[in-house]
Protein backbone atom coordinates (compact mmCIF):
# COMPACT_ATOMS: atom_id res chain seq x y z
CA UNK A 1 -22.46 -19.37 -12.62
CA UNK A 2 -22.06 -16.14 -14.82
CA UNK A 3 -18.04 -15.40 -13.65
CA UNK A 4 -16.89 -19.26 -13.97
CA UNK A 5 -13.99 -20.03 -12.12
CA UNK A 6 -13.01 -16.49 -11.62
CA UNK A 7 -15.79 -15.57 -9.63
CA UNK A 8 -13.16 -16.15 -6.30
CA UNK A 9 -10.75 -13.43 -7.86
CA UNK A 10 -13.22 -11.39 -9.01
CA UNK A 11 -14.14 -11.04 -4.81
CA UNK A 12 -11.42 -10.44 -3.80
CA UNK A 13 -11.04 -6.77 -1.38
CA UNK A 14 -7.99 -5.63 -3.56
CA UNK A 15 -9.83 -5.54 -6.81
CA UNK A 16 -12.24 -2.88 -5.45
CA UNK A 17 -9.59 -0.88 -3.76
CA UNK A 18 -7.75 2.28 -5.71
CA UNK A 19 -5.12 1.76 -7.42
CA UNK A 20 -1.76 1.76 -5.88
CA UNK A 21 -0.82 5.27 -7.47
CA UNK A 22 -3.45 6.61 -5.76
CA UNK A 23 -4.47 6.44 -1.42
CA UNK A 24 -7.61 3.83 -0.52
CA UNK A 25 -9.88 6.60 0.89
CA UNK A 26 -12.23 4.86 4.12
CA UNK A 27 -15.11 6.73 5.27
CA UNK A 28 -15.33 6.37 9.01
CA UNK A 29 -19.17 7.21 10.29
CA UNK A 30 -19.51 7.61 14.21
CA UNK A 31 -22.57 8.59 15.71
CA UNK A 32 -20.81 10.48 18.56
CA UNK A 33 -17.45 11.51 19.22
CA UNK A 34 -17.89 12.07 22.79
CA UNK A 35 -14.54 12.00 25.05
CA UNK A 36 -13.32 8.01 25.13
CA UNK A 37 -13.12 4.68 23.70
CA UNK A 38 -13.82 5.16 20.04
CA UNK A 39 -13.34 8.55 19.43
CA UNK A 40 -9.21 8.24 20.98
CA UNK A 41 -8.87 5.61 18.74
CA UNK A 42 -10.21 6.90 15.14
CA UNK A 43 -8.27 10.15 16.52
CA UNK A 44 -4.98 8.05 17.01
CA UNK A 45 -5.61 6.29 13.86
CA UNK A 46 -6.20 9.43 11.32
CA UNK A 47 -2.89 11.14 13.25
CA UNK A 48 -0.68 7.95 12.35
CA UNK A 49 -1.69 7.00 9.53
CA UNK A 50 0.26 6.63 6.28
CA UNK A 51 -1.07 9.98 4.26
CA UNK A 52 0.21 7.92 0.92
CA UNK A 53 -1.65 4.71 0.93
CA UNK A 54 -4.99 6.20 2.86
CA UNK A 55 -6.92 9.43 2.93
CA UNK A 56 -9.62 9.36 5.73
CA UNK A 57 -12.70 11.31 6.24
CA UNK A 58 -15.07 11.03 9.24
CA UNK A 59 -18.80 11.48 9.47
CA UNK A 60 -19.92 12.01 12.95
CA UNK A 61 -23.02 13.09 14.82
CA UNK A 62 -23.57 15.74 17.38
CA UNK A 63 -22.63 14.61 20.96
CA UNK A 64 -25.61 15.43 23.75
CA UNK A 65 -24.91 18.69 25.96
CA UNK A 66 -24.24 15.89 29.06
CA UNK A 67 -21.07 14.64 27.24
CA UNK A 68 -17.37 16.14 26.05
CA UNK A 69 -16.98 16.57 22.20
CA UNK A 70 -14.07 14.80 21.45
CA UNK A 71 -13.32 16.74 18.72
CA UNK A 72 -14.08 19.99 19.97
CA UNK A 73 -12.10 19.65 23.11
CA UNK A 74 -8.98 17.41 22.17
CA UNK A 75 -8.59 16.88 18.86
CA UNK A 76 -9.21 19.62 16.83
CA UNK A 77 -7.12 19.13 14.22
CA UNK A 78 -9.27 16.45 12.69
CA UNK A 79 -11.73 17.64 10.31
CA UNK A 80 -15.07 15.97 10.55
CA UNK A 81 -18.41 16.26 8.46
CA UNK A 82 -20.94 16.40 11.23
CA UNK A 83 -24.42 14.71 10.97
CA UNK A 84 -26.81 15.82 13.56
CA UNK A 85 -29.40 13.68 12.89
CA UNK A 86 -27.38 10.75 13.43
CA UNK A 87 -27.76 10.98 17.41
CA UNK A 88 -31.44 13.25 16.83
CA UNK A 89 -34.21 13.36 14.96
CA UNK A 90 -34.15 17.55 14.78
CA UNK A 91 -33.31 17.87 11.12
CA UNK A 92 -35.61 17.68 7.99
CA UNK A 93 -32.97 15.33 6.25
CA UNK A 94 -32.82 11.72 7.22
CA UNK A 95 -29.76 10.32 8.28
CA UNK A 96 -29.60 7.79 5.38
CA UNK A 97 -29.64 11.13 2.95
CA UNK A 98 -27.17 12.86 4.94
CA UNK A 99 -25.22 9.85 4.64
CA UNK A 100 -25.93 9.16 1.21
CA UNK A 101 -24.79 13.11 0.26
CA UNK A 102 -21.21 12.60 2.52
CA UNK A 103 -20.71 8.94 0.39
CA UNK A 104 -21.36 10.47 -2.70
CA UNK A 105 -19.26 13.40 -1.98
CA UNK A 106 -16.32 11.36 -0.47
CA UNK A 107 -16.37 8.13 -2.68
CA UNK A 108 -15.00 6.24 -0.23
CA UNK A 109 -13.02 2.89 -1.47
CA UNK A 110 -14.26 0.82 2.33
């Protein structure tokens, strides 16, 4: 074993996270914010949150016409980076390169 007997510490989730000067930025990705369950809680959770230890971002696709965008009709104060082709096929990007352009722009620490 290359690490030895620091291989355990080396693993560890706090020696991949930011520093402490700076906030632990998570990436959430939803592939619909429509009107319930998950999309109340990520919008409770980026409202409450402690702005000094984390910055969020959220990736989300497009809700279908038949249901309520979450974030279009409740909370609109949370900014979201939209993927459509995370609930369709319609766009000429896949979703794994849309995703891999909102990572790479985000850097997310989790």
């Amino acid at each position: 074993m290359a690490h030895g007997r620091n291989y355990l510490r080396f693993l560890r989730e706090d020696n991949h996270m930011s520093s402490q000067s700076q906030p632990i930025r998570v990436l959430h990705v939803v592939t619909r914010m429509n009107t319930g369950g998950v999309a109340v809680l990520i919008g409770n959770l980026m409202r409450n949150y402690d702005a000094s230890a984390f910055e969020f971002k959220l990736a989300a696709g497009v809700c279908d016409t038949s249901e309520e965008d979450y974030l279009q009709a409740v909370a609109r104060d949370i900014p979201a980076v939209k993927i459509a082709s995370l609930q369709s096929s319609n766009s000429t990007e896949t979703p794994k390169d849309l995703l891999a352009n909102t990572l790479y722009g985000t850097k997310p620490s989790i």
